[in-house]
N, C-alpha and C. Protein backbone atom coordinates (compact mmCIF):
# COMPACT_ATOMS: atom_id res chain seq x y z
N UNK A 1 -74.72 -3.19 -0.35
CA UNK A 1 -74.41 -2.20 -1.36
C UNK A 1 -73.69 -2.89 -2.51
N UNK A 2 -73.90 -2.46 -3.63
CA UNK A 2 -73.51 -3.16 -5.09
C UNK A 2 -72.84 -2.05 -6.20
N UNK A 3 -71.60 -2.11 -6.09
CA UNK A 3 -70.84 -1.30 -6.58
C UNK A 3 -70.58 -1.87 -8.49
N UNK A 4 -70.94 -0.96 -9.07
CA UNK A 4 -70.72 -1.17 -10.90
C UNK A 4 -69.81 -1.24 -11.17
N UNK A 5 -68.96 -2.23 -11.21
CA UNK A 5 -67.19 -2.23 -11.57
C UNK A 5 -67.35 -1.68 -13.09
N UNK A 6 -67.86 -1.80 -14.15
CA UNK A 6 -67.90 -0.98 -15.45
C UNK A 6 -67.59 0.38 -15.01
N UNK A 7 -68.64 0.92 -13.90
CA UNK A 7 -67.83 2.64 -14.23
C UNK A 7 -66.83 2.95 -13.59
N UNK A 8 -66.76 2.02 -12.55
CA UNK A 8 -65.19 2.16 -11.65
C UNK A 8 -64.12 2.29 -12.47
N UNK A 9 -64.55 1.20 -13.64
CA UNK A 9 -62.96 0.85 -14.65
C UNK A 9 -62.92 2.04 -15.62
N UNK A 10 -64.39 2.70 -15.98
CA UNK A 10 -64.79 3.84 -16.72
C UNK A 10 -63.98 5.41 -15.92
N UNK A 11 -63.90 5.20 -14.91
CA UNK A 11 -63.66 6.51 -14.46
C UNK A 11 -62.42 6.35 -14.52
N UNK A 12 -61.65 5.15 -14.51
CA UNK A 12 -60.04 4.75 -13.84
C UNK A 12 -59.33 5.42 -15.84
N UNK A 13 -60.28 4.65 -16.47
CA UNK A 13 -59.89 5.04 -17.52
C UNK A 13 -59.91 6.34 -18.12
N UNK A 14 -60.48 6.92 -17.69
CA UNK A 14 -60.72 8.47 -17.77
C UNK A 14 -59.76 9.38 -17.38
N UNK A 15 -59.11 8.66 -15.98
CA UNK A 15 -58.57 9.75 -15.08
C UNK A 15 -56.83 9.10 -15.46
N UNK A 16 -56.58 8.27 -16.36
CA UNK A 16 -55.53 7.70 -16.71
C UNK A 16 -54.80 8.79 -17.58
N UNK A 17 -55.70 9.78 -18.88
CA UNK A 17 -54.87 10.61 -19.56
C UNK A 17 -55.09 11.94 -18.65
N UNK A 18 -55.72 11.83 -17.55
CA UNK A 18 -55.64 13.30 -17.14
C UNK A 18 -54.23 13.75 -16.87
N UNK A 19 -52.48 13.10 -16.33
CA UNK A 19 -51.27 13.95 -16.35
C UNK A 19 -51.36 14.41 -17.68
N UNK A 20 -51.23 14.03 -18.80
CA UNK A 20 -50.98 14.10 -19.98
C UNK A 20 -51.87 15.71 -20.17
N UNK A 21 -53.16 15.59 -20.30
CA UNK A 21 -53.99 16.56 -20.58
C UNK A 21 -53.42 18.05 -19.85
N UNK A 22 -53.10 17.35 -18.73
CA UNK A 22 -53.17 19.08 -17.73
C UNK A 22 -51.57 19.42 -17.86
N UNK A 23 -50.97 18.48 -18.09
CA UNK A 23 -49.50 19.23 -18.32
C UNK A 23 -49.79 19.57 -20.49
N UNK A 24 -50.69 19.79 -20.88
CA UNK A 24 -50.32 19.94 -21.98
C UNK A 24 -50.57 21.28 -22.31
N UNK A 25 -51.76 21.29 -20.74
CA UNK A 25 -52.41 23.07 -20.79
C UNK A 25 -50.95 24.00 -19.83
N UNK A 26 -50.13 23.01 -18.92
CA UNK A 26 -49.50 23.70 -18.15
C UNK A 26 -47.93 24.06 -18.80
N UNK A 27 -47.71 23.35 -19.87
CA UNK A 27 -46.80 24.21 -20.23
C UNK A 27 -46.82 25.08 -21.05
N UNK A 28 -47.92 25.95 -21.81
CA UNK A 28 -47.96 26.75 -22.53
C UNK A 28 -48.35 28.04 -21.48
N UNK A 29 -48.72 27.89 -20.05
CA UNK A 29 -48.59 28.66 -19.23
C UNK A 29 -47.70 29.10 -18.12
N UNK A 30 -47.00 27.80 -17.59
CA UNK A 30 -45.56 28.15 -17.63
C UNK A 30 -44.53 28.94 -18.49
N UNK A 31 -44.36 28.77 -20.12
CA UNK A 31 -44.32 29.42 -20.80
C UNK A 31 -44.23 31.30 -20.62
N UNK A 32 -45.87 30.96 -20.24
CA UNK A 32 -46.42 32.55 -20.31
C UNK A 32 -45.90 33.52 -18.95
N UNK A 33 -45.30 32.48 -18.00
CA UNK A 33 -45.06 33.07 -16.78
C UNK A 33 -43.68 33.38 -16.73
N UNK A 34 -43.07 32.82 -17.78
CA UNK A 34 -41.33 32.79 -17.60
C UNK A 34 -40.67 34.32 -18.49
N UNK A 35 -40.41 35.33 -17.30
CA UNK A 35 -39.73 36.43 -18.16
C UNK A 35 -39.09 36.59 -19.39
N UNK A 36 -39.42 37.41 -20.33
CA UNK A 36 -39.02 37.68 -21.70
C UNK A 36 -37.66 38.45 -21.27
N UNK A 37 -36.69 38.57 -22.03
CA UNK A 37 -35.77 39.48 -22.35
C UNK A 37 -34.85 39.43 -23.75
N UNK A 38 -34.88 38.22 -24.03
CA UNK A 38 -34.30 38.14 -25.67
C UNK A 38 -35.09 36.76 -25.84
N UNK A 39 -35.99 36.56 -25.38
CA UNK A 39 -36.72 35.30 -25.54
C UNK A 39 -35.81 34.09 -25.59
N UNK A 40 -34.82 33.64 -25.05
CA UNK A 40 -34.23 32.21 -25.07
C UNK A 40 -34.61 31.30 -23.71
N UNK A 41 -35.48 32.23 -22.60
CA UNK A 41 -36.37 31.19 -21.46
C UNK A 41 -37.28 30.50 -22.15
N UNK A 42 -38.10 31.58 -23.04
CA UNK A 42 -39.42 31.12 -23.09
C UNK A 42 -38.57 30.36 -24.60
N UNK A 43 -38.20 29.97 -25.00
CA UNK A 43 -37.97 29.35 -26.00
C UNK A 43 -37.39 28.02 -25.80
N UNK A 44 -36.89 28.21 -24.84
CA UNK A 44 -36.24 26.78 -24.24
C UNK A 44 -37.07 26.07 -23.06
N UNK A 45 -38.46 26.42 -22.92
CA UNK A 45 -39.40 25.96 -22.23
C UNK A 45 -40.58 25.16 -22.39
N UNK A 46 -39.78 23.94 -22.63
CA UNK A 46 -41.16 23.19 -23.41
C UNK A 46 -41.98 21.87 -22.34
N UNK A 47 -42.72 21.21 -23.23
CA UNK A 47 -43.01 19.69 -22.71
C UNK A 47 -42.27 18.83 -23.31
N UNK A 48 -41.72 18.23 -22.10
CA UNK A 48 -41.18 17.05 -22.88
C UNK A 48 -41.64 15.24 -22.27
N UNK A 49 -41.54 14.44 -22.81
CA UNK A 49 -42.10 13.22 -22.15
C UNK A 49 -43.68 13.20 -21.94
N UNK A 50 -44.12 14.14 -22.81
CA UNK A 50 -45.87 14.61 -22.31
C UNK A 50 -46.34 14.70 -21.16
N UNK A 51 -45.78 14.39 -19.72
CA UNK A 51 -45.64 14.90 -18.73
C UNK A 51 -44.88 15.91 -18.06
N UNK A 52 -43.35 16.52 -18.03
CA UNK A 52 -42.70 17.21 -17.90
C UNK A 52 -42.93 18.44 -18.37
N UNK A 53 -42.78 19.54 -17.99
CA UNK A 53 -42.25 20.75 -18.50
C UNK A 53 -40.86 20.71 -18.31
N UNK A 54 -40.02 21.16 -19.19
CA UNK A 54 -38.96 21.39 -18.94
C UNK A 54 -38.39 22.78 -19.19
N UNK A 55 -37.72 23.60 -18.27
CA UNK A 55 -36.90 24.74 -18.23
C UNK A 55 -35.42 24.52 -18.90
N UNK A 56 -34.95 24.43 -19.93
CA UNK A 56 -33.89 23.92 -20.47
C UNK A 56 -32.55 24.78 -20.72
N UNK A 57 -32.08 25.88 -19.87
CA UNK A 57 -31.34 26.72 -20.06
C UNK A 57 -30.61 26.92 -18.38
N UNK A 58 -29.55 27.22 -18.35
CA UNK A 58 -28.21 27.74 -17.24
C UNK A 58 -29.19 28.05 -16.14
N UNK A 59 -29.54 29.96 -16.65
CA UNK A 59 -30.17 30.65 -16.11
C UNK A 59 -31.72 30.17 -15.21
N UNK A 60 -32.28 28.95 -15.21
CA UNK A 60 -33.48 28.77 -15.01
C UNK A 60 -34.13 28.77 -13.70
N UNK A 61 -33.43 28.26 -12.76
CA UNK A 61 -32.86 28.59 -11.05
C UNK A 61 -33.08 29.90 -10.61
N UNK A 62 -31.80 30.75 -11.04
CA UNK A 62 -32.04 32.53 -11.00
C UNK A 62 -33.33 32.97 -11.45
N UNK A 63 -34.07 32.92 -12.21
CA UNK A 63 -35.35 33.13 -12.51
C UNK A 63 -36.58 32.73 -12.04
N UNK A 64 -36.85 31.01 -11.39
CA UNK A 64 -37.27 31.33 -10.87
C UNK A 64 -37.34 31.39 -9.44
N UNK A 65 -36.56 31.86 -9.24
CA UNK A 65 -36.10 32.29 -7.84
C UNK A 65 -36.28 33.89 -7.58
N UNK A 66 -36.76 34.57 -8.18
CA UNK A 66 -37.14 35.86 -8.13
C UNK A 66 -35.89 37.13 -8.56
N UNK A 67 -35.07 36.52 -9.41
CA UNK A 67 -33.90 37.25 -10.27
C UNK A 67 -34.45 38.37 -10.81
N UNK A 68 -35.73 38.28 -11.84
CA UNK A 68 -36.46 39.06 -13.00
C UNK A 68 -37.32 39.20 -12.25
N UNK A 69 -37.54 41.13 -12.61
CA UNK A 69 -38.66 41.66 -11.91
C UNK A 69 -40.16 41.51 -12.89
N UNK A 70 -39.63 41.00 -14.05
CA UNK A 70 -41.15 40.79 -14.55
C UNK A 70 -41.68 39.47 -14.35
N UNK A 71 -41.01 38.38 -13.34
CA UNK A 71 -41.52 37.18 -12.27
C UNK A 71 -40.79 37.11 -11.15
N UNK A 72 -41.16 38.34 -10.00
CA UNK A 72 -40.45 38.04 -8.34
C UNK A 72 -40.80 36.98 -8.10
N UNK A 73 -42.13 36.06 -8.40
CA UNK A 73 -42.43 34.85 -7.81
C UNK A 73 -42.24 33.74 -8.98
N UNK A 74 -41.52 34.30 -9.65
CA UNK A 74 -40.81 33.07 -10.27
C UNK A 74 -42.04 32.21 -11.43
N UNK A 75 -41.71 31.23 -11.96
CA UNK A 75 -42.84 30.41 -12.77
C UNK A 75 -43.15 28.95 -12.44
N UNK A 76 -42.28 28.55 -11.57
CA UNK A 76 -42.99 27.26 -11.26
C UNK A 76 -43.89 26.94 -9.75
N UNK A 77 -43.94 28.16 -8.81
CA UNK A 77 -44.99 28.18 -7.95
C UNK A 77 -46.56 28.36 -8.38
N UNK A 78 -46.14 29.53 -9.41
CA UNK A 78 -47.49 29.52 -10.44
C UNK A 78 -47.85 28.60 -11.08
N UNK A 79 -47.44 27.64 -11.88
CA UNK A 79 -47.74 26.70 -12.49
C UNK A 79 -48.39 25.39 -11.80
N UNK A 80 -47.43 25.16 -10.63
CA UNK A 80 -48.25 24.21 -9.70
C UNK A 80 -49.33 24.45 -9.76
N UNK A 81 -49.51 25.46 -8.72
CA UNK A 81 -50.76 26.34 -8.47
C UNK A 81 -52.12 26.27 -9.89
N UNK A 82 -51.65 26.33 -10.95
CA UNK A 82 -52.52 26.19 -12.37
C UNK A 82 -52.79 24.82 -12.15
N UNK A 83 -51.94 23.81 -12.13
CA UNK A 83 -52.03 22.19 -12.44
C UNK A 83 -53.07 21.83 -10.98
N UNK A 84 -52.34 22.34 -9.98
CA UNK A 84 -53.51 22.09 -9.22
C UNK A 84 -55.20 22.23 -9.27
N UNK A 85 -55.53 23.34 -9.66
CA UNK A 85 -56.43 24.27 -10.14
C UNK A 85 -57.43 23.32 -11.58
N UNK A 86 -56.31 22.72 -12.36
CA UNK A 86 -57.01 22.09 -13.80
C UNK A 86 -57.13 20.87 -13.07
N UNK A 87 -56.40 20.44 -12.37
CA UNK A 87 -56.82 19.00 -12.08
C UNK A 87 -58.07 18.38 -10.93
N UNK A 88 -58.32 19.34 -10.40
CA UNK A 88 -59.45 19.50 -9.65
C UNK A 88 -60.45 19.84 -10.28
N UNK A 89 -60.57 20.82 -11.19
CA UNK A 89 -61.89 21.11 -12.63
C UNK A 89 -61.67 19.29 -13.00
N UNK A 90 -60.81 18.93 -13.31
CA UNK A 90 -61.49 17.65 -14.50
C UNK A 90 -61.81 16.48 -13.92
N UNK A 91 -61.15 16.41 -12.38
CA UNK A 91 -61.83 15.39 -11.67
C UNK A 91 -63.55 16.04 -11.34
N UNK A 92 -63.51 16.99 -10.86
CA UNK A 92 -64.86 17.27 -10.69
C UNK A 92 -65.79 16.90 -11.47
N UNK A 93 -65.19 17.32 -13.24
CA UNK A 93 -66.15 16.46 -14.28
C UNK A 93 -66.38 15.38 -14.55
N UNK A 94 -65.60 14.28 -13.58
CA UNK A 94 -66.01 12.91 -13.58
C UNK A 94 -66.88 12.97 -12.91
């Protein structure tokens, strides 16, 4: 058997910006999952390091820990759950 190191290095290269890509879709949905009330969660909820989401406020623990009834399950079980979800779509498209 004779393996094509070109697409090996082709796919390696491919799958190199995928953190980048799927955390860029996952924090604008994290975002969307993190309870409103005077908006300073969702405002203090960004990407940072182009990998990270970051929750950047006191309160962020209590929330998602099921504090706010408009997220009992909180926003970062969901979000996994999304990143998992995108990152399996884009490997598939390799």
């Amino acid at each position: 058997m004779k393996v094509d190191s070109r697409e090996v290095k082709r796919l390696l290269e491919e799958m190199a910006d995928l953190p980048e890509e799927v955390m860029k879709d996952a924090a604008p949905f994290m975002k969307k999952k993190t309870p409103i009330r005077s908006g300073n969660a969702q405002s203090k909820t960004n990407l940072k390091n182009k990998t990270t989401v970051l929750a950047d406020y006191a309160y962020a623990d209590r929330l998602d820990n099921g504090w706010s009834r408009q997220a009992p399950n909180g926003f970062t079980d969901p979000t996994i759950d999304y990143i998992d979800q995108q990152v399996g779509i884009r490997v598939r498209r390799l």
